[in-house]
Protein backbone atom coordinates (compact mmCIF):
# COMPACT_ATOMS: atom_id res chain seq x y z
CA UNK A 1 131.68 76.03 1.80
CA UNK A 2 128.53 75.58 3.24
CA UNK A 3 129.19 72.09 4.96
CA UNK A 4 132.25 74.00 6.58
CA UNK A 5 130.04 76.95 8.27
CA UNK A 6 127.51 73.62 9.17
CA UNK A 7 130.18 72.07 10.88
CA UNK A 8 131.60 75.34 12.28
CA UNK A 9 128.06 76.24 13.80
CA UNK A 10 127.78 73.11 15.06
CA UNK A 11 131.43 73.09 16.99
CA UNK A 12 130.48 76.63 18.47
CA UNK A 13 126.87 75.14 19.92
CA UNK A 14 129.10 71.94 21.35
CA UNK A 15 131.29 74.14 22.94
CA UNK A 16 128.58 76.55 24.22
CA UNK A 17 126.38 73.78 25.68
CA UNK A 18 129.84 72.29 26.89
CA UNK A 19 130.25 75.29 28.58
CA UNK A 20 126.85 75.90 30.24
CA UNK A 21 127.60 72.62 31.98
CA UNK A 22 130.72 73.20 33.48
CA UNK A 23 129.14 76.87 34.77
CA UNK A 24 126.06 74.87 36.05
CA UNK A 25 128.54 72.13 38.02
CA UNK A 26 130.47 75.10 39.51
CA UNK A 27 127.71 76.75 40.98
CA UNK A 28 126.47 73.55 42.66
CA UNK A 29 129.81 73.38 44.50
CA UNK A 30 129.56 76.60 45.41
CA UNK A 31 126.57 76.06 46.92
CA UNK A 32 127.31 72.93 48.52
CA UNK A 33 130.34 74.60 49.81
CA UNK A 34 128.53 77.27 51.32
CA UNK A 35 126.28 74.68 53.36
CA UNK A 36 129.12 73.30 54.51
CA UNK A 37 131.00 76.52 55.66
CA UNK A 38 127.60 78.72 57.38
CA UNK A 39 127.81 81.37 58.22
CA UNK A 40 130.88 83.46 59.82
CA UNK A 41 129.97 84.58 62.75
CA UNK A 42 132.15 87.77 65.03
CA UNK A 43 135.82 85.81 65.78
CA UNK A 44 135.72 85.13 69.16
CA UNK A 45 138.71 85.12 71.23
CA UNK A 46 140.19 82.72 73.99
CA UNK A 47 141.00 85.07 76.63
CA UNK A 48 138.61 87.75 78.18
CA UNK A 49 134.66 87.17 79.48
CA UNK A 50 132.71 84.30 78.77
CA UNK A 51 129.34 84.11 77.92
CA UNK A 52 127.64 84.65 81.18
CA UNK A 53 130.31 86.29 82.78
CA UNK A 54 129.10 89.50 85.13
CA UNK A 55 131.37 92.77 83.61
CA UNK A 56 133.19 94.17 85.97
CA UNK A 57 131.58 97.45 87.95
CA UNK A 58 132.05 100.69 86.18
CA UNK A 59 130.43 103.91 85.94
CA UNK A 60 132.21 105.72 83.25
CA UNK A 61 131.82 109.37 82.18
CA UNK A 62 130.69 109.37 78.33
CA UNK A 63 132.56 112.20 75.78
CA UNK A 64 128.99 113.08 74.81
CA UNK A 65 127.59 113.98 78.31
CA UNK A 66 125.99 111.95 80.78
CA UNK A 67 127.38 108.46 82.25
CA UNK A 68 127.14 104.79 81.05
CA UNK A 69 126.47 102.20 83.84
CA UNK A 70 128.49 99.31 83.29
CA UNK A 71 128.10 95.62 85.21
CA UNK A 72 125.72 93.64 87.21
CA UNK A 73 126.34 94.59 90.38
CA UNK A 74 127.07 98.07 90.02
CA UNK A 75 124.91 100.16 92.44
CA UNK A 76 124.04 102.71 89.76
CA UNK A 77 122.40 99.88 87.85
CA UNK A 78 118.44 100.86 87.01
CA UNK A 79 115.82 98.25 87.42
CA UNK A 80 114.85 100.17 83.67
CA UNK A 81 118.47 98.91 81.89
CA UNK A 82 118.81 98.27 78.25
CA UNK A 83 121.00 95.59 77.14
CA UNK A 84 124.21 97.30 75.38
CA UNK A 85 126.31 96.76 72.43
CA UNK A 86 129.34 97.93 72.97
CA UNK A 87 131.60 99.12 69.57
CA UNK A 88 135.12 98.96 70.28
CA UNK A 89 136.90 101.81 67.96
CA UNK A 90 139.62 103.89 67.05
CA UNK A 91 140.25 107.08 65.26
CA UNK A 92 142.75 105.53 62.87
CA UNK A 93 141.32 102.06 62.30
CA UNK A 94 139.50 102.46 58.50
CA UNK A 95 137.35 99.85 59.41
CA UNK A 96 135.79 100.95 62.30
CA UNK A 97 134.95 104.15 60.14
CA UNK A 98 133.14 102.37 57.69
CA UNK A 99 131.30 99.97 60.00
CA UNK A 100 130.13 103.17 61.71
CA UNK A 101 126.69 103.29 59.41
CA UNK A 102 125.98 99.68 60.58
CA UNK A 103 125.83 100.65 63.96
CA UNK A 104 123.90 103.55 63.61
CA UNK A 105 121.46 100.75 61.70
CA UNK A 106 121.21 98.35 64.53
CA UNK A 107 120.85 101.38 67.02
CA UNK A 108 117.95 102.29 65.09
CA UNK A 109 116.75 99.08 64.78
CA UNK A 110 116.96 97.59 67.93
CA UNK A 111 116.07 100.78 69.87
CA UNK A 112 113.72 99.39 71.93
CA UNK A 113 115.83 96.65 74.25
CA UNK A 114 119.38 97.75 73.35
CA UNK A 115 121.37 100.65 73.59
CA UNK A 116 124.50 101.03 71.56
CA UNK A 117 128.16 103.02 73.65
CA UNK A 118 130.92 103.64 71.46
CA UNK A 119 134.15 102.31 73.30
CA UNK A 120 137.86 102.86 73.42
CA UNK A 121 140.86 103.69 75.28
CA UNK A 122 143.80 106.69 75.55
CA UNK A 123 143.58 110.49 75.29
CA UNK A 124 140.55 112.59 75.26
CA UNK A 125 141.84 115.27 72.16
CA UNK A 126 142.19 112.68 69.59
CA UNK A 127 137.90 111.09 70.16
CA UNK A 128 136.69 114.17 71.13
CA UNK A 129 138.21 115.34 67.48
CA UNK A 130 137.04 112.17 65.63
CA UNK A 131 133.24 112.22 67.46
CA UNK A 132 132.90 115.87 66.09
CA UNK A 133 134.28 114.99 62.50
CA UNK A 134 132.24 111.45 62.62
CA UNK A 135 129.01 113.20 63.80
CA UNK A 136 128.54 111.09 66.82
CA UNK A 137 127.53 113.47 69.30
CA UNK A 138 124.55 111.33 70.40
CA UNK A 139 126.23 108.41 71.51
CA UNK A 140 127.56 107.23 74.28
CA UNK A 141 131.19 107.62 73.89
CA UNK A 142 133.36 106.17 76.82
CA UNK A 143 136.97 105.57 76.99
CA UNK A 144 138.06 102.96 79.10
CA UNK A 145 141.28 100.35 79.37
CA UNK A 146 139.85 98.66 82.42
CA UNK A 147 136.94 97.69 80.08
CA UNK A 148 138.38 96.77 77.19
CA UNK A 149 141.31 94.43 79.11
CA UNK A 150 138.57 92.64 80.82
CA UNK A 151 136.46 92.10 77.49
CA UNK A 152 139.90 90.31 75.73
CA UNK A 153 139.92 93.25 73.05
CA UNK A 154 142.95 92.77 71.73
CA UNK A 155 142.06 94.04 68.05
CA UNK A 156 139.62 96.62 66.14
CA UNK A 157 137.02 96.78 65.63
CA UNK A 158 135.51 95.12 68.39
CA UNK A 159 132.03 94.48 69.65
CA UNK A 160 130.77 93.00 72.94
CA UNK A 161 127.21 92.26 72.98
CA UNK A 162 125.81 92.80 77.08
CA UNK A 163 122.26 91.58 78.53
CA UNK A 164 119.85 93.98 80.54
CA UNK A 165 121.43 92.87 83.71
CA UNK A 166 125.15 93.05 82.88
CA UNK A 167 126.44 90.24 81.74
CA UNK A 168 128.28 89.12 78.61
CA UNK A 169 125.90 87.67 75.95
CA UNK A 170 128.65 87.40 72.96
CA UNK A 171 131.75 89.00 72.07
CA UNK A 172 134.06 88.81 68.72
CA UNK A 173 136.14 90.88 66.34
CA UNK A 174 133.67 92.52 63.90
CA UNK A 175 134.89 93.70 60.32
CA UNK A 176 131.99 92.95 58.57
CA UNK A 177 128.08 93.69 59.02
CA UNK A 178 127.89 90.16 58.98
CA UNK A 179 129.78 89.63 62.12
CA UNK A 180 127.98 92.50 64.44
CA UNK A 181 124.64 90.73 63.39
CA UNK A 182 126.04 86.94 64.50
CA UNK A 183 126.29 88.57 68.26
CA UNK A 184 122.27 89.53 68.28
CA UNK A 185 121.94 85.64 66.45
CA UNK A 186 123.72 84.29 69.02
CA UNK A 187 121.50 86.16 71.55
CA UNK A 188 118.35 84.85 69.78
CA UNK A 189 119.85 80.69 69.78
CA UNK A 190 121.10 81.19 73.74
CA UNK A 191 124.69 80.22 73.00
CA UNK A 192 127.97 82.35 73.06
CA UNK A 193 129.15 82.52 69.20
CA UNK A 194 127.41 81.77 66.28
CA UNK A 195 130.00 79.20 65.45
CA UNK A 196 128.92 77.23 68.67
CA UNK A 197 125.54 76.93 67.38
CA UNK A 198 126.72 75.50 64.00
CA UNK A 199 128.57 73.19 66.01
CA UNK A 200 125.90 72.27 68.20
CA UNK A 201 123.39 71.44 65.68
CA UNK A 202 126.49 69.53 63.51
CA UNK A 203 126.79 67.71 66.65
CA UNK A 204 123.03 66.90 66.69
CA UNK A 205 122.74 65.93 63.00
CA UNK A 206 125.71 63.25 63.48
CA UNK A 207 124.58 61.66 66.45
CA UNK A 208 120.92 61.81 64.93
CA UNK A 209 122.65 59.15 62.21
């Protein structure tokens, strides 16, 4: 009886150390995995600006009061500019809801060189309704096919990251916090998408060999 429950212990410590292993190989393919992948940055699109590219010239009456000045050679332009991040939205997209206390973090955050306008396209009643419910009454809230057709937003949400002088930095489709912080990482490596950079220093590493 008692070389039975011997044995039996022993089995159940095999199988336990047998399993520890197979966790422990797992999680270094996960990791290596992730090294391989990096990070996903906003999902650029073919079509629309490039990085570089002037916007066009717009001076477009916000919701919220006041005007946003929009391109480089716009005569309204203030030697004083911000760069912008501009948050493509709708009332009915969920996800542009729940991305909505992101922004209001980067706003916050990046206050002092970037100004964030709340973007989108159609009938007054239905924003005007959804910036009362949302609480946005501070931003900038601009509506504006011209703007988006010229960006390539074909999908939401959307955001299009702008320098100081009006011209496009980085642009994407943004569901994820992740993504709206690739355009400012982008910004910070000079290069149009995340992805690029990845690329880039892929690029380097091989021809380094």
């Amino acid at each position: 009886m008692v070389e039975a429950l011997l044995i039996s212990n022993l089995l159940s410590w095999v199988a336990i150390v047998g399993l520890g292993l197979v966790v422990y190989a797992l999680t270094r393919q996960i990791g290596l995995l992730h090294e391989r992948m990096g990070p996903v940055g906003a999902l650029t699109v073919a079509k629309g600006l490039k990085a570089g590219d002037a916007l066009p010239s717009l001076t477009l009456p916000s919701l919220t009061g006041g005007r946003v000045i929009v391109g480089a050679n716009n005569a309204d332009r203030s030697a004083d500019e911000k760069a912008t991040l501009f948050f493509f939205l709708s009332p009915d997209c969920p996800v542009c809801k729940s991305l909505l206390p992101v922004i209001a973090s980067v706003r916050a955050r990046e206050a002092d060189w970037l100004s964030v306008v709340l973007a989108s396209d159609g009938e007054e009643a239905p924003h005007l309704a959804y910036l009362e419910k949302q609480g946005l009454g501070d931003y900038p809230y601009i509506l504006s096919s011209e703007l988006g057709l010229t960006i390539g937003v074909s999908k939401l949400p959307y955001a299009a990251l702008v320098d100081e002088t009006g011209h496009m930095i980085a642009h994407g489709l943004t569901n994820t916090r992740e993504h709206i912080e690739s355009l400012f990482e982008a910004r910070d490596h000079g290069v149009a998408s995340i992805q690029e950079f990845f690329e880039e220093e892929q690029r380097s590493a091989e021809n380094a060999r």
